[in-house]
Every structure is written in structure tokens, then in C-alpha cells.
PDB file of N, CA and C in Angstrom:
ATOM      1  N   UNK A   1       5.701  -1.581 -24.306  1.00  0.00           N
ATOM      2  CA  UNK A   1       5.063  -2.443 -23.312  1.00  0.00           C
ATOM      3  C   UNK A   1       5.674  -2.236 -21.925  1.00  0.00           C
ATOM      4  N   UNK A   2       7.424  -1.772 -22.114  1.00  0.00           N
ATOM      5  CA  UNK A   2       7.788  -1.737 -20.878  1.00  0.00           C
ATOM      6  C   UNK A   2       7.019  -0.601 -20.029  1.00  0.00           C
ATOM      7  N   UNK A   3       6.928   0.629 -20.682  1.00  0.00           N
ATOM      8  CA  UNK A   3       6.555   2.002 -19.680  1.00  0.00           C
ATOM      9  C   UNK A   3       5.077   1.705 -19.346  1.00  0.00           C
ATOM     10  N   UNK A   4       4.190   1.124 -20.302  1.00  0.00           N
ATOM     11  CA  UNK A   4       3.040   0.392 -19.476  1.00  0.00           C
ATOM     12  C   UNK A   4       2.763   0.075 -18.640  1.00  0.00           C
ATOM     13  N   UNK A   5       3.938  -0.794 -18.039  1.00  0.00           N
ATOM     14  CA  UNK A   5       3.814  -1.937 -17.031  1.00  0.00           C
ATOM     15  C   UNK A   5       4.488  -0.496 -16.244  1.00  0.00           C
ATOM     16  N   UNK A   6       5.513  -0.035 -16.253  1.00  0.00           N
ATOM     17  CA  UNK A   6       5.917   0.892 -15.595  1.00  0.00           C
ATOM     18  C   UNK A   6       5.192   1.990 -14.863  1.00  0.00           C
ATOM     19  N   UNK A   7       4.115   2.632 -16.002  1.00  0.00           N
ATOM     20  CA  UNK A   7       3.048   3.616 -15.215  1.00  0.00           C
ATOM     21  C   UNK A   7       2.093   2.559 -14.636  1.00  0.00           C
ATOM     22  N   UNK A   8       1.911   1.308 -14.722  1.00  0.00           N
ATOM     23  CA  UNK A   8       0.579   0.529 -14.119  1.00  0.00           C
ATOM     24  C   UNK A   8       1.438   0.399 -12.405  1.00  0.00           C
ATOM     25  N   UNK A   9       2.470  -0.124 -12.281  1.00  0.00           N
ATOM     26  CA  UNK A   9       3.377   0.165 -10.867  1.00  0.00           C
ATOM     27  C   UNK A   9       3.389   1.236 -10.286  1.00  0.00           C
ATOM     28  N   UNK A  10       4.029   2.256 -11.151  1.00  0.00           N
ATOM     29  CA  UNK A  10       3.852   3.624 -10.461  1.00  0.00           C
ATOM     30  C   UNK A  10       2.295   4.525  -9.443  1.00  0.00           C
ATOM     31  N   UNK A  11       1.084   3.869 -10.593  1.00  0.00           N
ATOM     32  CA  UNK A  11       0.388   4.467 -10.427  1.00  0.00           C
ATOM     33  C   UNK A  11      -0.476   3.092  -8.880  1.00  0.00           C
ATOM     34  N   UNK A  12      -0.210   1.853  -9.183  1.00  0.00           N
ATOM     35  CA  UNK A  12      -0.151   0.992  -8.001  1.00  0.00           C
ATOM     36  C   UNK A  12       0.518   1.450  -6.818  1.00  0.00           C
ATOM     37  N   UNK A  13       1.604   2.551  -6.979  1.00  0.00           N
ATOM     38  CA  UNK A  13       1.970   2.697  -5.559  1.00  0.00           C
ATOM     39  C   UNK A  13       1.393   3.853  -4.810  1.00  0.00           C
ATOM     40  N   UNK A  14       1.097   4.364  -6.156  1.00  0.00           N
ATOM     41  CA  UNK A  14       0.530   6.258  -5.457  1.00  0.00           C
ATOM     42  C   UNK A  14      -0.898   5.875  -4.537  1.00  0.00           C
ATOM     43  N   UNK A  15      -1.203   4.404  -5.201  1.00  0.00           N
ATOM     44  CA  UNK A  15      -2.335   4.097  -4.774  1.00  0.00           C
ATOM     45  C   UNK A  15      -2.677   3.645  -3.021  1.00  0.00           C
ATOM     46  N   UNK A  16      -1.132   2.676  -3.153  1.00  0.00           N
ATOM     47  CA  UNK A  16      -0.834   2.530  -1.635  1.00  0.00           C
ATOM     48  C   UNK A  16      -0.444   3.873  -0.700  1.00  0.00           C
ATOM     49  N   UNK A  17       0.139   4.183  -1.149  1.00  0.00           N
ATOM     50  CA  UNK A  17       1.032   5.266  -0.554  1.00  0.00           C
ATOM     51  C   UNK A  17      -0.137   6.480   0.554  1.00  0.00           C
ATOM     52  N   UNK A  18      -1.343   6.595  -1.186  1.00  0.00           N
ATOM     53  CA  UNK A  18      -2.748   7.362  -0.433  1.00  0.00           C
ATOM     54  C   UNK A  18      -3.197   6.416   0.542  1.00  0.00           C
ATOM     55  N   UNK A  19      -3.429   5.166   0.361  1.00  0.00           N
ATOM     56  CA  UNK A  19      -4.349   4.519   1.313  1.00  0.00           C
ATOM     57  C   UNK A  19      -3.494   4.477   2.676  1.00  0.00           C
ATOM     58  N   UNK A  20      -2.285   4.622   2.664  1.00  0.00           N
ATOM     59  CA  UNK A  20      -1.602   4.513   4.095  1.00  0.00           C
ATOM     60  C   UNK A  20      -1.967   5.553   4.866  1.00  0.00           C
ATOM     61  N   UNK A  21      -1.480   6.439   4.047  1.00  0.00           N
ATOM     62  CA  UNK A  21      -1.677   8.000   4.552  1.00  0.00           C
ATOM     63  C   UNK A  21      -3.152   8.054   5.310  1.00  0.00           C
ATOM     64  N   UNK A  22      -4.278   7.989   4.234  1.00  0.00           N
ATOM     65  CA  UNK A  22      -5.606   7.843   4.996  1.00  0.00           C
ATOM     66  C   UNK A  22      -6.040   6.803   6.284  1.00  0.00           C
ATOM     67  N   UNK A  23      -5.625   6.110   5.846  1.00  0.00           N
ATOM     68  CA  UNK A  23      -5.425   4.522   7.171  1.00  0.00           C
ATOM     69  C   UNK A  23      -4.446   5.087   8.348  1.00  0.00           C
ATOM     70  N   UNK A  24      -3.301   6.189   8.225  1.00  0.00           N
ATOM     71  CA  UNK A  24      -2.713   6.912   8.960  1.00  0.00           C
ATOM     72  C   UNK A  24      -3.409   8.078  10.049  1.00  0.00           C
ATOM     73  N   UNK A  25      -4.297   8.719   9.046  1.00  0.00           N
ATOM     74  CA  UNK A  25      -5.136   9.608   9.376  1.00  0.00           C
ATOM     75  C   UNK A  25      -6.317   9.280  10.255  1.00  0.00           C
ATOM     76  N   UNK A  26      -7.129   8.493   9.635  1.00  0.00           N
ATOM     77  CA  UNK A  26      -8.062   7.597   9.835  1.00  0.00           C
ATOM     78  C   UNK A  26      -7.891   7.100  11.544  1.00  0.00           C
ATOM     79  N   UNK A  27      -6.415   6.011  11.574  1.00  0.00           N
ATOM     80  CA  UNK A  27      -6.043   5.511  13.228  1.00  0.00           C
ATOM     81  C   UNK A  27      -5.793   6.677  14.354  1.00  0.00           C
ATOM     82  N   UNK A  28      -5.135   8.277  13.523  1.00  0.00           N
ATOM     83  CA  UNK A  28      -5.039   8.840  15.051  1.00  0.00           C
ATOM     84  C   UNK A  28      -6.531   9.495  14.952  1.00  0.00           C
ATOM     85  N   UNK A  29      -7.873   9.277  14.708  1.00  0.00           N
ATOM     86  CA  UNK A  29      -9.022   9.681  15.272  1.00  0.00           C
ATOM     87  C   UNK A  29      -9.811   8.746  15.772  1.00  0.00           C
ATOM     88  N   UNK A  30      -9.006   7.669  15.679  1.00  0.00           N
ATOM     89  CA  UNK A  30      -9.851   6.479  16.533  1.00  0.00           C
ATOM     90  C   UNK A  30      -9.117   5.961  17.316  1.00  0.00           C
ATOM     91  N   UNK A  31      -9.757   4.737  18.040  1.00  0.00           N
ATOM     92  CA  UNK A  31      -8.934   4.101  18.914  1.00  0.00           C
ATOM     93  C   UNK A  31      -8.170   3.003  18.394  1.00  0.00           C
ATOM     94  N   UNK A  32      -8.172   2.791  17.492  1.00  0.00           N
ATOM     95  CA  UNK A  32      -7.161   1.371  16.881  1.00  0.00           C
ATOM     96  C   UNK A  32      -5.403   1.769  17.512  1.00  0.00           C
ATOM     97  N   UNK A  33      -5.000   0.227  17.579  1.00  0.00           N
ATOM     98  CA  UNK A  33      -3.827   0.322  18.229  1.00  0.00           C
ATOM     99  C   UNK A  33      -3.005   0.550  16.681  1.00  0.00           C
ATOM    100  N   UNK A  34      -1.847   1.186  17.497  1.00  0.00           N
ATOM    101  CA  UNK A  34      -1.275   1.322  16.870  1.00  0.00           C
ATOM    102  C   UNK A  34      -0.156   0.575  16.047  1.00  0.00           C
ATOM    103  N   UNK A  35       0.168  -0.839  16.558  1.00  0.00           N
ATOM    104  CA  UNK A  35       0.345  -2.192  16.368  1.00  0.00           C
ATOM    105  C   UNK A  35      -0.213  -2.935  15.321  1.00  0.00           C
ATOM    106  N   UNK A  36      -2.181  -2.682  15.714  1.00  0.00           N
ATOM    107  CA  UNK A  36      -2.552  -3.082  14.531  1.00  0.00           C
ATOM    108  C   UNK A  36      -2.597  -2.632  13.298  1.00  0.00           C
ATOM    109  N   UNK A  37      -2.513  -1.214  13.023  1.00  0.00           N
ATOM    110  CA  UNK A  37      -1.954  -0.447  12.055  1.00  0.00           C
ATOM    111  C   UNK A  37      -1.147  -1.205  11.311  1.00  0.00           C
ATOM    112  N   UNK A  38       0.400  -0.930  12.030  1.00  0.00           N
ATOM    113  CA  UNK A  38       1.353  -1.440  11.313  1.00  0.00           C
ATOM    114  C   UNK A  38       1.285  -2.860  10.846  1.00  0.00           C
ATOM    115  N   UNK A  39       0.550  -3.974  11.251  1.00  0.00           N
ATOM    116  CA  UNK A  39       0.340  -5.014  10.921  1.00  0.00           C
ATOM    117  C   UNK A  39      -0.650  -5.244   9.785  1.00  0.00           C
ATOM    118  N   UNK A  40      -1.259  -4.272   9.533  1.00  0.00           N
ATOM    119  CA  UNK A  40      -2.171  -3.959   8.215  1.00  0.00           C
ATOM    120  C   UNK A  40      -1.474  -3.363   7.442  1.00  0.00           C
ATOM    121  N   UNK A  41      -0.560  -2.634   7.771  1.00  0.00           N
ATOM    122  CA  UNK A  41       0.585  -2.145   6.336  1.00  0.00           C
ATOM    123  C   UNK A  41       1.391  -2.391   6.287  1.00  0.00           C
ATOM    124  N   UNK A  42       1.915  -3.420   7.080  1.00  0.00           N
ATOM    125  CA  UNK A  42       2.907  -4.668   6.761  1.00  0.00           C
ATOM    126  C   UNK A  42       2.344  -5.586   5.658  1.00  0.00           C
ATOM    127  N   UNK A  43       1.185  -5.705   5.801  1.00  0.00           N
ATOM    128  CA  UNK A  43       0.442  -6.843   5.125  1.00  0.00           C
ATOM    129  C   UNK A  43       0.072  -6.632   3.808  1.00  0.00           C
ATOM    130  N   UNK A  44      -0.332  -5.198   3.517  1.00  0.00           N
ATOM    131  CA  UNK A  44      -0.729  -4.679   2.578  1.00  0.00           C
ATOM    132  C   UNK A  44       0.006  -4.332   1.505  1.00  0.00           C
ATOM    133  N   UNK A  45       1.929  -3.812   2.140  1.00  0.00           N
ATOM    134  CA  UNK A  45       2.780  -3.947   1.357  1.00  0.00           C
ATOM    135  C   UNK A  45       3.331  -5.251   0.707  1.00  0.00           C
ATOM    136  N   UNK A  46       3.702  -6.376   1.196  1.00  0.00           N
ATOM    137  CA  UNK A  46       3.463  -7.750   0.886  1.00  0.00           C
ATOM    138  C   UNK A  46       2.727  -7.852  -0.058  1.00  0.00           C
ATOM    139  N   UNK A  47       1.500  -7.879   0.448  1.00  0.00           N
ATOM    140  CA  UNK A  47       0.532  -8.506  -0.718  1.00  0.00           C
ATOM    141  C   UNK A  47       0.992  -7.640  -2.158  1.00  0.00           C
ATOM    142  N   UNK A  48       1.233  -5.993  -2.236  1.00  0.00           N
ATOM    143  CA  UNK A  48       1.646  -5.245  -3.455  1.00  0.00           C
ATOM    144  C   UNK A  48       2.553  -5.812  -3.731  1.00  0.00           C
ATOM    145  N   UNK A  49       3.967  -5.939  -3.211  1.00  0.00           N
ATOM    146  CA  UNK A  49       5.065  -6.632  -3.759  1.00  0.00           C
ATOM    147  C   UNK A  49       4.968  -7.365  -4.257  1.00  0.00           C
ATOM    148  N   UNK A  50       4.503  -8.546  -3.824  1.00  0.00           N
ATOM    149  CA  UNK A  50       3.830  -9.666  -4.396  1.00  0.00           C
ATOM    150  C   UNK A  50       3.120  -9.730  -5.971  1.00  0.00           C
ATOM    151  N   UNK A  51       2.275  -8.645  -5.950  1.00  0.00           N
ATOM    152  CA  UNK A  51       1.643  -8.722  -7.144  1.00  0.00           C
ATOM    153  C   UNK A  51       2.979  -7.934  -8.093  1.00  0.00           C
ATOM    154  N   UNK A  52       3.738  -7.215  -7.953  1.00  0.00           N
ATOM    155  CA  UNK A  52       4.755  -6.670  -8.476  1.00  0.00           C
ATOM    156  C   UNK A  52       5.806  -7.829  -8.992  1.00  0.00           C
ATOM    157  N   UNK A  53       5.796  -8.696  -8.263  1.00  0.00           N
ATOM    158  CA  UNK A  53       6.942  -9.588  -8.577  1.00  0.00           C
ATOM    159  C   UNK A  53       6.122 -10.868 -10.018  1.00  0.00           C
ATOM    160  N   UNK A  54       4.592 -11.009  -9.373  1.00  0.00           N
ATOM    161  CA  UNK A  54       3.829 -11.317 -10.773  1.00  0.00           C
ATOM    162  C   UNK A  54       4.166 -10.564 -11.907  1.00  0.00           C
ATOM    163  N   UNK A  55       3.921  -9.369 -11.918  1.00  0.00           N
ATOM    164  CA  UNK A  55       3.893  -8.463 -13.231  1.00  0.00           C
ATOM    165  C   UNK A  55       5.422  -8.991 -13.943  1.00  0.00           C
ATOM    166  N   UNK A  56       6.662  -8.748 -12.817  1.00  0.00           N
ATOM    167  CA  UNK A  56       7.895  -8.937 -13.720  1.00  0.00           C
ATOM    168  C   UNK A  56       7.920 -10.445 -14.283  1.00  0.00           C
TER     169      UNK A  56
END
């Protein structure tokens, strides 16, 4: 049950990790500040942690 929960995290982060990257990609072809960026993946990490600290 433990490595379960273990690949369900792991594979939760690869998940963030892509969406930053693209949300990375994504802001230098537009005009979004770059402020608000980081305030969306400030937020976004939170909210994961969060659900991480549920799971344990």
C-alpha cells in the first residue's frame, strides 16, 4: 500500500513539474507578468502539498 501511495505522489509531481514548465513556456510568449506567474505557482504548489499532507 505504501509504494502505491508512493508512485500516486511521484507521478502527482511529474504532473506539476510538466504543468510549470508549460505555464513557463506558455508566459514567455505572452504578455502575462511575470509576478503573476509566480503567484500561480506559488498557489498551485500549496494546494499539491496540501493534498500530500491529506494522503499521509
Amino acid at each position: 500500500m505504501k509504494e502505491v501511495i508512493q508512485n500516486i505522489i511521484q507521478g502527482l509531481v511529474l504532473l506539476l513539474l510538466l504543468s510549470l514548465i508549460l505555464k513557463i513556456l506558455f508566459a514567455s510568449k505572452t504578455t502575462i507578468r511575470k509576478k503573476g506567474l509566480l503567484v500561480d505557482v506559488a498557489s498551485s504548489s500549496i494546494a499539491f502539498f496540501d493534498k500530500g499532507e491529506a494522503l499521509s
